[in-house]
Protein backbone atom coordinates (compact mmCIF):
# COMPACT_ATOMS: atom_id res chain seq x y z
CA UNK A 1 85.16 61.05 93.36
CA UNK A 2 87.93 63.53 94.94
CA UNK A 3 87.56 65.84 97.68
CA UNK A 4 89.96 67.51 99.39
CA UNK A 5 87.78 68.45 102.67
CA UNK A 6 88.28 70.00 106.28
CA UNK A 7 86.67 66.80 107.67
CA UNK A 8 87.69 63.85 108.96
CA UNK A 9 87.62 61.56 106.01
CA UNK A 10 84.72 58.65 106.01
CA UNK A 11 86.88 55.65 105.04
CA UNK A 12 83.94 53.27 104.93
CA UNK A 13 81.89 55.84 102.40
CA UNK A 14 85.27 56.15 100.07
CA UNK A 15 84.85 51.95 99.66
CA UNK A 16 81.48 52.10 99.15
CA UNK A 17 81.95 54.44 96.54
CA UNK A 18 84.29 52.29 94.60
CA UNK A 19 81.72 48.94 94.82
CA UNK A 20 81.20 47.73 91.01
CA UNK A 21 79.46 44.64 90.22
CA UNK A 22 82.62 43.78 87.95
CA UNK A 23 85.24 44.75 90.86
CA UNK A 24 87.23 41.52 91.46
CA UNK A 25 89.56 43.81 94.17
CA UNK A 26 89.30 46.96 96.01
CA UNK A 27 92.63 48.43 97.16
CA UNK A 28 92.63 51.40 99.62
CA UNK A 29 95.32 52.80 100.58
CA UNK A 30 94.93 55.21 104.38
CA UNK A 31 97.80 57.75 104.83
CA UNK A 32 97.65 58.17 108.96
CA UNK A 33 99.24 60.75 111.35
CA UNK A 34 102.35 59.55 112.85
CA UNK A 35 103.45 60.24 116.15
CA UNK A 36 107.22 60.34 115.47
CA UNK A 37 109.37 61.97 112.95
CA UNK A 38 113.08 60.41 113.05
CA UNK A 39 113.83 61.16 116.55
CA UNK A 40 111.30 63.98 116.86
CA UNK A 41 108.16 63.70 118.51
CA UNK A 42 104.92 65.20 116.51
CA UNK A 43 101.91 66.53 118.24
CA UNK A 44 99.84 67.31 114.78
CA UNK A 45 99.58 68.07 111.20
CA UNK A 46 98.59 71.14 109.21
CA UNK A 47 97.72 70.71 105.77
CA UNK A 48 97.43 73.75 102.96
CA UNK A 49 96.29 73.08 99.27
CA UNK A 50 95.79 75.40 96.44
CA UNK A 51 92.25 72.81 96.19
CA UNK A 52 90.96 73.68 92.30
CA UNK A 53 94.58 72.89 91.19
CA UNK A 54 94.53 69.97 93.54
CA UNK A 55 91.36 68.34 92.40
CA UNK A 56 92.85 68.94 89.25
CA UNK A 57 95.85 67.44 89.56
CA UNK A 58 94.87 64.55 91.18
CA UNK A 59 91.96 64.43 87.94
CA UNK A 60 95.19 64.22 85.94
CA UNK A 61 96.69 61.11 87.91
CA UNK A 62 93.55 59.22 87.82
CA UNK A 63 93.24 59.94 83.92
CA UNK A 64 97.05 58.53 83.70
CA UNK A 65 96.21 55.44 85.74
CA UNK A 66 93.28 54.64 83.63
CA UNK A 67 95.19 54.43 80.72
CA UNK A 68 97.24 51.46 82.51
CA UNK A 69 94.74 49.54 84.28
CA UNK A 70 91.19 48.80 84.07
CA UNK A 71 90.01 50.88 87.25
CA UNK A 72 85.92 50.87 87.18
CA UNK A 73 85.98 53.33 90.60
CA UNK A 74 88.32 55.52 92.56
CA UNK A 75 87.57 57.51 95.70
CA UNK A 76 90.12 60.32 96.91
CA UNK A 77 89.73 62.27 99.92
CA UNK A 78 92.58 64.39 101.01
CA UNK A 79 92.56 66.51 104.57
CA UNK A 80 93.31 69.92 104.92
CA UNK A 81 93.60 72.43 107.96
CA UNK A 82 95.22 70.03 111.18
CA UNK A 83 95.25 66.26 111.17
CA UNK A 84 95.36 65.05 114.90
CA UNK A 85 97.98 61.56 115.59
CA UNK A 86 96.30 58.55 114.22
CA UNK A 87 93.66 60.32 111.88
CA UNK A 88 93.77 59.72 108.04
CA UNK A 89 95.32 62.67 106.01
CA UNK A 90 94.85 61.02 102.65
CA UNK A 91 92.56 57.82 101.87
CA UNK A 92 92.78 56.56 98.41
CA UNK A 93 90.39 53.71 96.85
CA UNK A 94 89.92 51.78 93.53
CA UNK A 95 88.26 48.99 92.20
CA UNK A 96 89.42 46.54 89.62
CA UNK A 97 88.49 43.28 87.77
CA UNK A 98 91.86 41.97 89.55
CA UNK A 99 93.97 42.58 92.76
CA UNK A 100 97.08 43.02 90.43
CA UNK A 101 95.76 45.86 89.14
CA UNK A 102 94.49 47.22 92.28
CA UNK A 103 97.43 47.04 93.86
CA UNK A 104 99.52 48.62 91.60
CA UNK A 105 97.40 51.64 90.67
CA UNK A 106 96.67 52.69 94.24
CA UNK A 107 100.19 53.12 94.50
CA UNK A 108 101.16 54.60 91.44
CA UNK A 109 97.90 57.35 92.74
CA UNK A 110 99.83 58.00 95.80
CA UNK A 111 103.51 58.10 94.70
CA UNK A 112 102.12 60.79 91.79
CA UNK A 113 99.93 62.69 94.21
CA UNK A 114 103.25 63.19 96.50
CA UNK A 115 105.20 64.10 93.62
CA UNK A 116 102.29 66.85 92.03
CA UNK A 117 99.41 67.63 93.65
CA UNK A 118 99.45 71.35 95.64
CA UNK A 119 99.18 70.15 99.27
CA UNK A 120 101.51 71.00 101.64
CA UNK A 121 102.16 69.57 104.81
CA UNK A 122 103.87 71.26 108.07
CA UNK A 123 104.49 68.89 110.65
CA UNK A 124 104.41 70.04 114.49
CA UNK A 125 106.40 69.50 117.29
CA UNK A 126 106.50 70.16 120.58
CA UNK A 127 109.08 73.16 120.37
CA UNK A 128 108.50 74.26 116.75
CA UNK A 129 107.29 73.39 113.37
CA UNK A 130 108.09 72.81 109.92
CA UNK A 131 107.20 72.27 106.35
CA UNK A 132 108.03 69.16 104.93
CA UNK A 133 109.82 68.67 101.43
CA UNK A 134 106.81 67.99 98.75
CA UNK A 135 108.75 64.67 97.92
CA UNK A 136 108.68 61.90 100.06
């Protein structure tokens, strides 16, 4: 499953998604708006994507990951339009025979996903705004 959705993301549905009968670990990992930027304080985040070549993209991550570990279930859900502080912006889930595996493909989902998927982020402040590099 991957959405990218206006709503606030249902972090207990995304793990149910990924339950398998052969699932030895779930990882999920829940990408929150902070309050602070270095020494600047945020009030919000606004999130654009370009969502068929998102969904797309992130298709293309999951594909990648498959091909190194044995994931039996993902769940991505990825926020658009304003995130308030504390809400999740991105939750990412997978099952696996074994928390190795878990582990380390949730992250490698999440490090590529920065890197390539179309979603833009613009962080505000109090006196301004601005879009953040697409790295991290």
């Amino acid at each position: 499953m991957i959405e990218i959705t206006e709503q606030k993301i249902d972090v207990t549905a995304l793990i149910a998604a990924v339950s398998h009968d052969g699932a030895g670990a779930t990882d999920v990992f829940i990408g929150t708006t902070r309050n602070k930027t270095s020494d600047k304080a945020v009030v919000k985040l606004d999130f654009e994507a370009y969502k068929p070549m998102a969904i797309k993209e992130l298709q293309k991550i999951v594909d990648r990951a498959k091909t190194q570990w044995p994931i039996l279930k993902y769940a991505i859900a990825h926020r658009v339009g304003v995130v308030e502080i504390g809400e999740e912006a991105v939750v990412i889930a997978v099952s696996t025979p074994h928390r190795q595996a878990a582990f380390e493909s949730c992250k490698f989902i999440i490090d590529e996903l920065k890197k390539t998927v179309p979603i833009w982020k613009k962080e505000i402040f109090e006196d301004g705004d601005v879009w953040v590099a697409a790295h991290p």
